[in-house]
ModelCIF file with pLDDT and N, C-alpha, C, O atoms, coordinates in Angstrom:
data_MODEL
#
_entry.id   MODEL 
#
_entity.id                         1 
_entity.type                       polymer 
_entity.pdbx_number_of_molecules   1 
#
_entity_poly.entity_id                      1 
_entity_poly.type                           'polypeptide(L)' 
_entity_poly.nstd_linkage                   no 
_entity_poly.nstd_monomer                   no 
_entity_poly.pdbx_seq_one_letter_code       
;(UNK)(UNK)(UNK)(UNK)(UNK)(UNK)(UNK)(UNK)(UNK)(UNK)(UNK)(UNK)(UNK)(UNK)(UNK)(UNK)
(UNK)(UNK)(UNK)(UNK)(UNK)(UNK)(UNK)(UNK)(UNK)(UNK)(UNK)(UNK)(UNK)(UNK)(UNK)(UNK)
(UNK)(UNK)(UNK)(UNK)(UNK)(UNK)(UNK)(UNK)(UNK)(UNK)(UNK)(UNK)(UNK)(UNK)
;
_entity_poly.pdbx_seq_one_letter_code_can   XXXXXXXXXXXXXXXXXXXXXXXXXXXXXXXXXXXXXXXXXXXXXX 
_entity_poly.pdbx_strand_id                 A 
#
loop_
_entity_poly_seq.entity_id 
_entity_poly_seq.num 
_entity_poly_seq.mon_id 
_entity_poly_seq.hetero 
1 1  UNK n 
1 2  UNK n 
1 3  UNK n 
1 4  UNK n 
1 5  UNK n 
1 6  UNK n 
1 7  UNK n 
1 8  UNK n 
1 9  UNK n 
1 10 UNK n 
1 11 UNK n 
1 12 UNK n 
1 13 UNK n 
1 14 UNK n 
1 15 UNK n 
1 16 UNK n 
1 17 UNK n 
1 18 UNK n 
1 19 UNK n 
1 20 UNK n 
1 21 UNK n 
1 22 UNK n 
1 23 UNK n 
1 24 UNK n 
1 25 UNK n 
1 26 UNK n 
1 27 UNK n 
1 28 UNK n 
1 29 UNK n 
1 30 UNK n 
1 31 UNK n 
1 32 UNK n 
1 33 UNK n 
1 34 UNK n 
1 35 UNK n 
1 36 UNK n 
1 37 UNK n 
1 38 UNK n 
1 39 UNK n 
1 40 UNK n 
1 41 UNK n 
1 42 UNK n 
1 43 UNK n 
1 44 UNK n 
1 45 UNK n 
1 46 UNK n 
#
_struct_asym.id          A 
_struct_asym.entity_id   1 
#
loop_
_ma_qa_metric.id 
_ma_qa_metric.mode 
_ma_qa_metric.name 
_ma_qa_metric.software_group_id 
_ma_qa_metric.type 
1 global pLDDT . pLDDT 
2 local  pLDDT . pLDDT 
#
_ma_qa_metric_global.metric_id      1 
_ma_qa_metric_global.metric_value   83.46 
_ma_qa_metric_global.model_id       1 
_ma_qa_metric_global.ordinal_id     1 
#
loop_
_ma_qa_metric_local.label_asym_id 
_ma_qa_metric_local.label_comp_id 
_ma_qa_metric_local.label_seq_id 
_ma_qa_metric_local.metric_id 
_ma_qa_metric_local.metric_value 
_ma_qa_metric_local.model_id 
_ma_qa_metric_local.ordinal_id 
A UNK 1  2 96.00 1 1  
A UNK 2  2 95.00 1 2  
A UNK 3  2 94.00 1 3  
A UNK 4  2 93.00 1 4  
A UNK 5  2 93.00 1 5  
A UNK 6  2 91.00 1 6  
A UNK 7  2 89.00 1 7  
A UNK 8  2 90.00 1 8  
A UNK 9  2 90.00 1 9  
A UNK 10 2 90.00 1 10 
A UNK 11 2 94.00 1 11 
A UNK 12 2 93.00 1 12 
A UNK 13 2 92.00 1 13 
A UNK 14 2 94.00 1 14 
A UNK 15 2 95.00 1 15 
A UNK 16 2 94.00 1 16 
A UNK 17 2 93.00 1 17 
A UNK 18 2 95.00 1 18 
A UNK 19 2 95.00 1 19 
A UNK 20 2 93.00 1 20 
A UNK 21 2 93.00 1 21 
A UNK 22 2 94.00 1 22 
A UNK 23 2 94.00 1 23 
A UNK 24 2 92.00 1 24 
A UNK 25 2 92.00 1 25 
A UNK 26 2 92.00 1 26 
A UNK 27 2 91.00 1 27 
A UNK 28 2 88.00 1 28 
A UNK 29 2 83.00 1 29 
A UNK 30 2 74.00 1 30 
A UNK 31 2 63.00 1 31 
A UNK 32 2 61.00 1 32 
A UNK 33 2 67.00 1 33 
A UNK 34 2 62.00 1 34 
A UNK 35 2 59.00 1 35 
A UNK 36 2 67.00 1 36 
A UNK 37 2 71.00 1 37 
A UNK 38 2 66.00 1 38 
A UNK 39 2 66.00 1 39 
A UNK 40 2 72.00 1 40 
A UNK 41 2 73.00 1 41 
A UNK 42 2 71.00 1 42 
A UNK 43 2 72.00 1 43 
A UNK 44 2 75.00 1 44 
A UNK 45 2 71.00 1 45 
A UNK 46 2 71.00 1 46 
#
loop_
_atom_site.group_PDB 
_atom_site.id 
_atom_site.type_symbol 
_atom_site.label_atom_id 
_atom_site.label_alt_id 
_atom_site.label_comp_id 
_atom_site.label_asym_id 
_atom_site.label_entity_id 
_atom_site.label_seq_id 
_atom_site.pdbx_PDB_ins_code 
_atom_site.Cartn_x 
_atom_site.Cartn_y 
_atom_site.Cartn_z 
_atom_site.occupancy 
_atom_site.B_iso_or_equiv 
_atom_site.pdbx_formal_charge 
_atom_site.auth_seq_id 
_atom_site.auth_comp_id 
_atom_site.auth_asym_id 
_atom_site.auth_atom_id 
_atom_site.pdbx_PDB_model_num 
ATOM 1   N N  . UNK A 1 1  ? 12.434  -7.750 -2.777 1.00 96.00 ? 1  UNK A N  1 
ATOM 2   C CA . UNK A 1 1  ? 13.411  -8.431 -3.633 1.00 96.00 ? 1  UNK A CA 1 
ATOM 3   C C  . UNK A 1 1  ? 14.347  -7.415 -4.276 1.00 96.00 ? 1  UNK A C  1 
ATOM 4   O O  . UNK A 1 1  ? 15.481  -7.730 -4.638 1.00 96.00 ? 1  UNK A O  1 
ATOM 5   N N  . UNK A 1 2  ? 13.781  -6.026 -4.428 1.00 95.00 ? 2  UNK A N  1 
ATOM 6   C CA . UNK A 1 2  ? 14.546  -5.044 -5.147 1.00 95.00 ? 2  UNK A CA 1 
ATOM 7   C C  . UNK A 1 2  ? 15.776  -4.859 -4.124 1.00 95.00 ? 2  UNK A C  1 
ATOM 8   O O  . UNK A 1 2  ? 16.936  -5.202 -4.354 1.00 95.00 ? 2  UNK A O  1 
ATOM 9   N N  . UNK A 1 3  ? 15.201  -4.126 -2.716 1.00 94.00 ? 3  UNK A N  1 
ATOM 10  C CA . UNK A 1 3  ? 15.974  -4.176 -1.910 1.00 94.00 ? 3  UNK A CA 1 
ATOM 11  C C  . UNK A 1 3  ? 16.890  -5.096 -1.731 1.00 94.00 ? 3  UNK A C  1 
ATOM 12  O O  . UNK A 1 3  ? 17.926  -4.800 -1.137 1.00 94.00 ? 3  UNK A O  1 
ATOM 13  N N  . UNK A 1 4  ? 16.744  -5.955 -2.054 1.00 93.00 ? 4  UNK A N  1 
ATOM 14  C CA . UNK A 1 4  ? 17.883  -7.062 -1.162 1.00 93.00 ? 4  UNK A CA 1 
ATOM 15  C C  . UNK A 1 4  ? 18.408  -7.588 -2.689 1.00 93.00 ? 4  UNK A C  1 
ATOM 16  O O  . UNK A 1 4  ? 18.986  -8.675 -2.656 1.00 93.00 ? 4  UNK A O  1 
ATOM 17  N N  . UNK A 1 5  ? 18.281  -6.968 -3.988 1.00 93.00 ? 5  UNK A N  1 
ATOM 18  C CA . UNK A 1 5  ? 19.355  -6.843 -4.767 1.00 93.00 ? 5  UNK A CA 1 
ATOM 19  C C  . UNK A 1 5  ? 20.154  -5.538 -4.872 1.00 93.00 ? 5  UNK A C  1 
ATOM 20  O O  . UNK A 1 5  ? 21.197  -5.517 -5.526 1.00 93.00 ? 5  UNK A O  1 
ATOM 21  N N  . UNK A 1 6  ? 19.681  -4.429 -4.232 1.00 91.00 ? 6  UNK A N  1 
ATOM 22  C CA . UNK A 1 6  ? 20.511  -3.403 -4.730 1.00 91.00 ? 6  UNK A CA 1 
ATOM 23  C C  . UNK A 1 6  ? 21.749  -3.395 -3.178 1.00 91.00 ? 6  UNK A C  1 
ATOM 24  O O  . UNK A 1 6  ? 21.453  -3.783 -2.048 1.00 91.00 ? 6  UNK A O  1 
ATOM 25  N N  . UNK A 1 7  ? 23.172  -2.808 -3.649 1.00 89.00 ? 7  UNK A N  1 
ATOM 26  C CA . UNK A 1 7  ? 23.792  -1.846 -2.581 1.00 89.00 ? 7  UNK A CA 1 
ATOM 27  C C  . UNK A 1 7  ? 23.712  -0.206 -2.293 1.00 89.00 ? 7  UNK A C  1 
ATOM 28  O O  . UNK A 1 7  ? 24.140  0.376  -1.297 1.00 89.00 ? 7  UNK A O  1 
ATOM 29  N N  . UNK A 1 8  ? 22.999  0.405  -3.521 1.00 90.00 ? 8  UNK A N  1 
ATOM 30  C CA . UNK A 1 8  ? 22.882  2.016  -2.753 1.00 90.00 ? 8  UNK A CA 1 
ATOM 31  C C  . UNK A 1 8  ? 22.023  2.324  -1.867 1.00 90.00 ? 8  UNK A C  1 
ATOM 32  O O  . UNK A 1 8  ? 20.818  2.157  -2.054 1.00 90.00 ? 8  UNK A O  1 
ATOM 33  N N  . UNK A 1 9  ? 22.694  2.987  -0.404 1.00 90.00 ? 9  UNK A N  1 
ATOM 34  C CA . UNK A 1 9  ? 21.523  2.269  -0.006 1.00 90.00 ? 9  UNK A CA 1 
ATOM 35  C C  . UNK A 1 9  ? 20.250  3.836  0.309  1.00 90.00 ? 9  UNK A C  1 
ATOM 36  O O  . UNK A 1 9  ? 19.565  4.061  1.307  1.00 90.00 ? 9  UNK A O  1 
ATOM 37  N N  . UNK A 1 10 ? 20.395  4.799  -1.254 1.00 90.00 ? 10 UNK A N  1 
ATOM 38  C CA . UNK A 1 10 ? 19.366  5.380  -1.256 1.00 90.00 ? 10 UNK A CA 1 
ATOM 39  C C  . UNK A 1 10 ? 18.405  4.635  -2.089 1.00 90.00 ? 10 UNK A C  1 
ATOM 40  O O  . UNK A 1 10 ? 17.235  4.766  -1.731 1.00 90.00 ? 10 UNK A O  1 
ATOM 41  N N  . UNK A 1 11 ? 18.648  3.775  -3.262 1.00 94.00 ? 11 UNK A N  1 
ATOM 42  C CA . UNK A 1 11 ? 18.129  2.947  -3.697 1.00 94.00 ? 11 UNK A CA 1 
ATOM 43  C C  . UNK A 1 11 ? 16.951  1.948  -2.734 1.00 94.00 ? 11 UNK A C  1 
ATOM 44  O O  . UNK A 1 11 ? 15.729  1.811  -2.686 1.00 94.00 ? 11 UNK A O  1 
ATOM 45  N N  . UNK A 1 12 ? 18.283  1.330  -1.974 1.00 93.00 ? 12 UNK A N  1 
ATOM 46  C CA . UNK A 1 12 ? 17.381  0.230  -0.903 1.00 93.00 ? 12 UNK A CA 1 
ATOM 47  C C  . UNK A 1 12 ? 16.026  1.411  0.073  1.00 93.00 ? 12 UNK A C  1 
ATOM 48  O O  . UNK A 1 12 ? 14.969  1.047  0.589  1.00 93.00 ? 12 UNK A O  1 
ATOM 49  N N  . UNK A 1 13 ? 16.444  2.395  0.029  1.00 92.00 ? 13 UNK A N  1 
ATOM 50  C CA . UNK A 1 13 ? 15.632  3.461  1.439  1.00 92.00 ? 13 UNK A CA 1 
ATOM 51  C C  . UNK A 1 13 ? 14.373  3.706  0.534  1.00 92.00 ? 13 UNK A C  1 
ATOM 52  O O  . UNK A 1 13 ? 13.374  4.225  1.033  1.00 92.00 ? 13 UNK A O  1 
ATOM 53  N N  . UNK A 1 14 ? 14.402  3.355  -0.733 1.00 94.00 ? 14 UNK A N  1 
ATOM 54  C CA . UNK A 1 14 ? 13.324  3.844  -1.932 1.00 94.00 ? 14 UNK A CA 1 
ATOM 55  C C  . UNK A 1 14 ? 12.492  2.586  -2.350 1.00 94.00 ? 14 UNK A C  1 
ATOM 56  O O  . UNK A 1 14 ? 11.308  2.743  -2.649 1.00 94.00 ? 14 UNK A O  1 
ATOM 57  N N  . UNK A 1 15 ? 13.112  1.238  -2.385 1.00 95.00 ? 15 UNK A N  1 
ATOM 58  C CA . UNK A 1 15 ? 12.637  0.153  -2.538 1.00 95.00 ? 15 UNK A CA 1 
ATOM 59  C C  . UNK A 1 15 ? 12.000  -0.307 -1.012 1.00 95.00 ? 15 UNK A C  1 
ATOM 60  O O  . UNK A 1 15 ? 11.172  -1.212 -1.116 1.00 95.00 ? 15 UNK A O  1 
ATOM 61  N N  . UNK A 1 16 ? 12.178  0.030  -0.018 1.00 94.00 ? 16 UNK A N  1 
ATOM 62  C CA . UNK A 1 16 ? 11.626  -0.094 1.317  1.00 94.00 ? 16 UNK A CA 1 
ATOM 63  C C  . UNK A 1 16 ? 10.468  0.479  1.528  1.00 94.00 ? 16 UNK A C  1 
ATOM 64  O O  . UNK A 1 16 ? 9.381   -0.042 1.779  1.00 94.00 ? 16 UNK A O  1 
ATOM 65  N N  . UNK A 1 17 ? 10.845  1.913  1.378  1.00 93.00 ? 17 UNK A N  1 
ATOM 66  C CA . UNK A 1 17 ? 9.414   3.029  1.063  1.00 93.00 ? 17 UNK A CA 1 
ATOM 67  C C  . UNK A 1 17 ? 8.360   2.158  0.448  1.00 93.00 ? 17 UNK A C  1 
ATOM 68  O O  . UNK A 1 17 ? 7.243   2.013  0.944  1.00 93.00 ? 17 UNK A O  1 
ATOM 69  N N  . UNK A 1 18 ? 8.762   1.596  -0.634 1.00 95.00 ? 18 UNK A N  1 
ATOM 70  C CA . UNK A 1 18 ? 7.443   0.936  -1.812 1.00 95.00 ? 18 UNK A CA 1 
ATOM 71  C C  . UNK A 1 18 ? 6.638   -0.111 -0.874 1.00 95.00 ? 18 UNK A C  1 
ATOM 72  O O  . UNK A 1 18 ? 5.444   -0.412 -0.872 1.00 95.00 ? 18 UNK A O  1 
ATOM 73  N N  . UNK A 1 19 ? 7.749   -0.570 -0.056 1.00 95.00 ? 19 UNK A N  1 
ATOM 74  C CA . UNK A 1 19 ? 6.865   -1.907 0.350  1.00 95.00 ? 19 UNK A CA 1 
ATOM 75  C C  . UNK A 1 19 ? 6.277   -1.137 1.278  1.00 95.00 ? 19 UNK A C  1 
ATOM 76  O O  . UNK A 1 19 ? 5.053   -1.269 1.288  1.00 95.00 ? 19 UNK A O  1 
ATOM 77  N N  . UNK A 1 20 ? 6.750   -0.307 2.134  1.00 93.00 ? 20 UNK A N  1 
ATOM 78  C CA . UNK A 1 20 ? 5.760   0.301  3.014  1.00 93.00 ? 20 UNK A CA 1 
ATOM 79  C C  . UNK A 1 20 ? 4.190   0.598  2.488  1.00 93.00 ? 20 UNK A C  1 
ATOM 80  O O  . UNK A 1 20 ? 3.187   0.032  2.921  1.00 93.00 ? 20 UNK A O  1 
ATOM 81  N N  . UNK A 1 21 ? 4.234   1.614  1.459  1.00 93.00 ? 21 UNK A N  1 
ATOM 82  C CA . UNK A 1 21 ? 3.144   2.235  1.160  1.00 93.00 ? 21 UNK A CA 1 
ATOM 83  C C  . UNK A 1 21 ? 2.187   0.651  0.550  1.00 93.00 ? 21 UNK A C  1 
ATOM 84  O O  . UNK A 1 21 ? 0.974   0.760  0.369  1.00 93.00 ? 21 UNK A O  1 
ATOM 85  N N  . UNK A 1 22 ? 2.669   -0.285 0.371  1.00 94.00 ? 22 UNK A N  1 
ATOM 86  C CA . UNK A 1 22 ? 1.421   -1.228 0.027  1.00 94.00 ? 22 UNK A CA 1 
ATOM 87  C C  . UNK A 1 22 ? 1.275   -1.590 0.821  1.00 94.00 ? 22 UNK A C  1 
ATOM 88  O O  . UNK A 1 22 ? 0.293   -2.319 0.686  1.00 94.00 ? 22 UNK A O  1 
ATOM 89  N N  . UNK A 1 23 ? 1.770   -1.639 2.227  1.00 94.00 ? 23 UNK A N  1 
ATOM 90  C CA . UNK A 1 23 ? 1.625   -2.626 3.408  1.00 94.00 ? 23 UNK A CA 1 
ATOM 91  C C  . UNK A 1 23 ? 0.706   -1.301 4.061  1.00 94.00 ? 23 UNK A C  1 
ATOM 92  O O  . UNK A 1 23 ? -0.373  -1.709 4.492  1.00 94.00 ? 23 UNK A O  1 
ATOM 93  N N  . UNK A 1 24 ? 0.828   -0.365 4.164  1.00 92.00 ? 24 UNK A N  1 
ATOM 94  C CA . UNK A 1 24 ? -0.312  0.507  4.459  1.00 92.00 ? 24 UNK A CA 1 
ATOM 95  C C  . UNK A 1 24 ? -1.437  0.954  3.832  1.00 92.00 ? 24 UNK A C  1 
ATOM 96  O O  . UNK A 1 24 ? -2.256  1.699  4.370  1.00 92.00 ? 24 UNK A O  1 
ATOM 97  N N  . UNK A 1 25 ? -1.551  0.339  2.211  1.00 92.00 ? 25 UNK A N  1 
ATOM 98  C CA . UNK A 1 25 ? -2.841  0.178  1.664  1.00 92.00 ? 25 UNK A CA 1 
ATOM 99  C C  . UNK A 1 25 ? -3.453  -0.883 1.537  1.00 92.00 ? 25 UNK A C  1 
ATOM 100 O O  . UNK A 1 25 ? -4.456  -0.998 0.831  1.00 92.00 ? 25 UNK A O  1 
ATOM 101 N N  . UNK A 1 26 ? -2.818  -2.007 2.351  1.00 92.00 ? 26 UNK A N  1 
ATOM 102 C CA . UNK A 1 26 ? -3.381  -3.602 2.776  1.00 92.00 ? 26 UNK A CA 1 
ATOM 103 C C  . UNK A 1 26 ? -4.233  -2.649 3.865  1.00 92.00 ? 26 UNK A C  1 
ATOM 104 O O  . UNK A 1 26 ? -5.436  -2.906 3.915  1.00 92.00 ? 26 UNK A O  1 
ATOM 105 N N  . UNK A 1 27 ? -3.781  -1.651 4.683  1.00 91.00 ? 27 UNK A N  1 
ATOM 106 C CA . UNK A 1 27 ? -4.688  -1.520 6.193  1.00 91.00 ? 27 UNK A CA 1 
ATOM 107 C C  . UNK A 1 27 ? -5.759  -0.485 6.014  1.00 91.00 ? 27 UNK A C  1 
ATOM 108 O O  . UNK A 1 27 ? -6.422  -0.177 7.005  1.00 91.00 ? 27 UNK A O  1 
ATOM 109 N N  . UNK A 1 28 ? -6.028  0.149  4.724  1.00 88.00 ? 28 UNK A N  1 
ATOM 110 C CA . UNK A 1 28 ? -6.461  1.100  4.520  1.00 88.00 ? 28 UNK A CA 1 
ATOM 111 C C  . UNK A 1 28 ? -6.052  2.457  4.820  1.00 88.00 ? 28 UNK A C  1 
ATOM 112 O O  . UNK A 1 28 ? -6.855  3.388  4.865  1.00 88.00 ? 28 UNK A O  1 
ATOM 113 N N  . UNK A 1 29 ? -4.283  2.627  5.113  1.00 83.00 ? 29 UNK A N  1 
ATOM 114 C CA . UNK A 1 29 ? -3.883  4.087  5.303  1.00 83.00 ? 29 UNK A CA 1 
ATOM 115 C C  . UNK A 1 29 ? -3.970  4.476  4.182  1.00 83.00 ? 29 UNK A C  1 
ATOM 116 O O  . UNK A 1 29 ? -4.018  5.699  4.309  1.00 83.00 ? 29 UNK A O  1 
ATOM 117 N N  . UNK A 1 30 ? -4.023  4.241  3.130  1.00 74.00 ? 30 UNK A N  1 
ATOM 118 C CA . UNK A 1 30 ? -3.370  5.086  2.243  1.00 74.00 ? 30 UNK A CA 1 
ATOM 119 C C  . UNK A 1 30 ? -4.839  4.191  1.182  1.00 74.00 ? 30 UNK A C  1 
ATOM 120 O O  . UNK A 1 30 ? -4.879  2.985  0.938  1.00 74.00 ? 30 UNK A O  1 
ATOM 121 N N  . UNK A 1 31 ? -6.147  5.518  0.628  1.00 63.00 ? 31 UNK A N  1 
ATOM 122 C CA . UNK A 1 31 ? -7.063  4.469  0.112  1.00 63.00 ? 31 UNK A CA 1 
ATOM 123 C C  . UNK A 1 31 ? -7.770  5.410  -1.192 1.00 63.00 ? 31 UNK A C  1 
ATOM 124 O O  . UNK A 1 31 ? -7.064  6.230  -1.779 1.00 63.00 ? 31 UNK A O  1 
ATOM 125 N N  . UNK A 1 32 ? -8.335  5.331  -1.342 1.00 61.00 ? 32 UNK A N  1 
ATOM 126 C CA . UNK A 1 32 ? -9.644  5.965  -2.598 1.00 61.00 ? 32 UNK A CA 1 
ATOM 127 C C  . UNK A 1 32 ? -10.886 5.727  -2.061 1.00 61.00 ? 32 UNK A C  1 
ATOM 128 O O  . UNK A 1 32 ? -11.338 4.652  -1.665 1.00 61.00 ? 32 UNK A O  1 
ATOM 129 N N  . UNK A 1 33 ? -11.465 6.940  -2.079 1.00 67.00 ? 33 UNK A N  1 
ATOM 130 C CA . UNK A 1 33 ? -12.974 7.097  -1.843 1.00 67.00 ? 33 UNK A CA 1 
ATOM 131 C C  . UNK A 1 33 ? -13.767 5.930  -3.027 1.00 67.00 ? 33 UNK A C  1 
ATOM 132 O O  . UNK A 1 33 ? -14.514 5.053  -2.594 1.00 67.00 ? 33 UNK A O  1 
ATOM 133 N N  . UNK A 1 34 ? -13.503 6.064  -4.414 1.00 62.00 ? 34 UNK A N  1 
ATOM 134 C CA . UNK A 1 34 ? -14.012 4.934  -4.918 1.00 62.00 ? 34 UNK A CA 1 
ATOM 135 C C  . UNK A 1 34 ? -13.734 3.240  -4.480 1.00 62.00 ? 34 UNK A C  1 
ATOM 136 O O  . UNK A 1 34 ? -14.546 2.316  -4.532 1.00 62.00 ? 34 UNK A O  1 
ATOM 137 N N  . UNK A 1 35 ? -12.394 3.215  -4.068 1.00 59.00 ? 35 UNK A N  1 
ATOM 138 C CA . UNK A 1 35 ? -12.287 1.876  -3.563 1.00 59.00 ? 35 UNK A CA 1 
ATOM 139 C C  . UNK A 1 35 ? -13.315 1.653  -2.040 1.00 59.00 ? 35 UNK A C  1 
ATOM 140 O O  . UNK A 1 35 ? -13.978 0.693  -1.647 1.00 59.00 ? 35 UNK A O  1 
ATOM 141 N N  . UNK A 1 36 ? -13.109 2.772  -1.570 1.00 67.00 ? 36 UNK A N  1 
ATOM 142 C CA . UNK A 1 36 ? -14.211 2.509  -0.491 1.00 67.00 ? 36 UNK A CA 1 
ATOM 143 C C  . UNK A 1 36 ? -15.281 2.742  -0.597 1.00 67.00 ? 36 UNK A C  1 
ATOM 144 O O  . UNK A 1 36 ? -15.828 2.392  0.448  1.00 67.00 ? 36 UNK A O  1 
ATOM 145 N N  . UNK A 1 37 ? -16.313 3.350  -1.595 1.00 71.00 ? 37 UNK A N  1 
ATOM 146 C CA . UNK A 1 37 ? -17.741 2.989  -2.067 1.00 71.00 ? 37 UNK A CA 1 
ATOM 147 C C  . UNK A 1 37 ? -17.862 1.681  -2.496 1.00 71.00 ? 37 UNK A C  1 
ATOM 148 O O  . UNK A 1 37 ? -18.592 0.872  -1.923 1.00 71.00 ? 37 UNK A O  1 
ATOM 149 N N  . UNK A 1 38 ? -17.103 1.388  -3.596 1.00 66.00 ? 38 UNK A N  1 
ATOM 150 C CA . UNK A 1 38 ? -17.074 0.085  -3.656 1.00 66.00 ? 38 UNK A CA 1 
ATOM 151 C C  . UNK A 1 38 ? -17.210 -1.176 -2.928 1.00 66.00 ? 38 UNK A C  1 
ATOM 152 O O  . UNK A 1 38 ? -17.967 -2.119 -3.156 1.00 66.00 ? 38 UNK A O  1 
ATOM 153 N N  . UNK A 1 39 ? -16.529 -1.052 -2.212 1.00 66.00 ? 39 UNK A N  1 
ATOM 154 C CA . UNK A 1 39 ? -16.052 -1.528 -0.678 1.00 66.00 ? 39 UNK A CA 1 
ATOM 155 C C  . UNK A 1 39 ? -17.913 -2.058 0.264  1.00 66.00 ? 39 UNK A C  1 
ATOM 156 O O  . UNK A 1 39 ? -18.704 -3.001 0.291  1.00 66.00 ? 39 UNK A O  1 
ATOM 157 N N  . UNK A 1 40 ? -17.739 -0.779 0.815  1.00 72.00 ? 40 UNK A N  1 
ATOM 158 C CA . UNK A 1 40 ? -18.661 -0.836 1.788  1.00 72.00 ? 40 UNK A CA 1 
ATOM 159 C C  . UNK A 1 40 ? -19.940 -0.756 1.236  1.00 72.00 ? 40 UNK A C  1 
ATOM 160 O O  . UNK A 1 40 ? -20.880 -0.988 1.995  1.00 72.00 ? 40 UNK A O  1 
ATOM 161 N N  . UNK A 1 41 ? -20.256 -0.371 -0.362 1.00 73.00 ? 41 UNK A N  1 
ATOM 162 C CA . UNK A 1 41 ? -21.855 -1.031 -1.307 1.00 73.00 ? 41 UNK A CA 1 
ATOM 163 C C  . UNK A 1 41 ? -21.860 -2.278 -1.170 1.00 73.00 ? 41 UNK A C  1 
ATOM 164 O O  . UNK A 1 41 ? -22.962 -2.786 -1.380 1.00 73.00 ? 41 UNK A O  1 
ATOM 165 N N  . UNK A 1 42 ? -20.669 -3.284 -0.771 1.00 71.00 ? 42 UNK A N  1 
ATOM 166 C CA . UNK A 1 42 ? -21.288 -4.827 -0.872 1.00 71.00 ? 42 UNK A CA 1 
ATOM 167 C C  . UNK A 1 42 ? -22.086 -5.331 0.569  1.00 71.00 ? 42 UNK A C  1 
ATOM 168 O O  . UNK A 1 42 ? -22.391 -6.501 0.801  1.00 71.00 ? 42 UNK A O  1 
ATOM 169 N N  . UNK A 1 43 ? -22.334 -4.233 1.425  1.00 72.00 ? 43 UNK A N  1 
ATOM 170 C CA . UNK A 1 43 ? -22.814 -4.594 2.704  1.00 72.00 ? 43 UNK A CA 1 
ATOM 171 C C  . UNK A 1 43 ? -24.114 -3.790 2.612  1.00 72.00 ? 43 UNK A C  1 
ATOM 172 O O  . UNK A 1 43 ? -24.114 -2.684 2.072  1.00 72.00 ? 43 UNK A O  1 
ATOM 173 N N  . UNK A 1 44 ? -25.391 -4.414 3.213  1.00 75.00 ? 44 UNK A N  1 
ATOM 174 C CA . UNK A 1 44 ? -26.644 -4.236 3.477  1.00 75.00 ? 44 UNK A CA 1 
ATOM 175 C C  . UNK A 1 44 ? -26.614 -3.106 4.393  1.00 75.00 ? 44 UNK A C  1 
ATOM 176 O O  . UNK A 1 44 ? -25.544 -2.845 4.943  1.00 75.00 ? 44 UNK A O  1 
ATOM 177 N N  . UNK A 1 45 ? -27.629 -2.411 4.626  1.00 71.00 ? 45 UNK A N  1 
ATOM 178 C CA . UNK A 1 45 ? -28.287 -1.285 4.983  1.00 71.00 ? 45 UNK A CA 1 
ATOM 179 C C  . UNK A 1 45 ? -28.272 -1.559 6.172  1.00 71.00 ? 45 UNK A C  1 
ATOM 180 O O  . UNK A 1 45 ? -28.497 -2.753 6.372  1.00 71.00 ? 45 UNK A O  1 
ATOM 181 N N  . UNK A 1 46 ? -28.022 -0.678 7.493  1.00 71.00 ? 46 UNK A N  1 
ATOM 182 C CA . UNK A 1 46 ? -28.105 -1.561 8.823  1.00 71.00 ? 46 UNK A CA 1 
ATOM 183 C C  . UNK A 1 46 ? -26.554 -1.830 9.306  1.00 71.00 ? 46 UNK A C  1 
ATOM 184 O O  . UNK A 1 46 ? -26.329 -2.492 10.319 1.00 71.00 ? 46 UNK A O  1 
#
C-alpha cells in the first residue's frame, strides 16, 4: 500500500524490499533460532 502511494521510485524500491523480507520470513528465509525452538518443541520426539 506504501508502494502504490508513493512516486520516488527509491522510496517504492524500499517499500518493495519490506514486503519482500516478510514474504521470505512467511518461508522461513529469513528466521530466529528462538522462533525455531519454539517452533519445532511443539512436535513429539520421533
Amino acid at each position: 500500500a506504501g508502494a502504490a502511494s508513493l512516486t520516488d521510485p527509491l522510496l517504492i524500491a524500499e517499500s518493495l524490499r519490506l514486503a519482500r523480507v516478510a514474504f521470505d520470513a512467511l518461508l522461513g528465509r529469513t528466521t530466529t533460532e528462538d522462533m525455531l525452538d519454539a517452533l519445532f518443541g511443539r512436535f513429539c520426539i520421533g
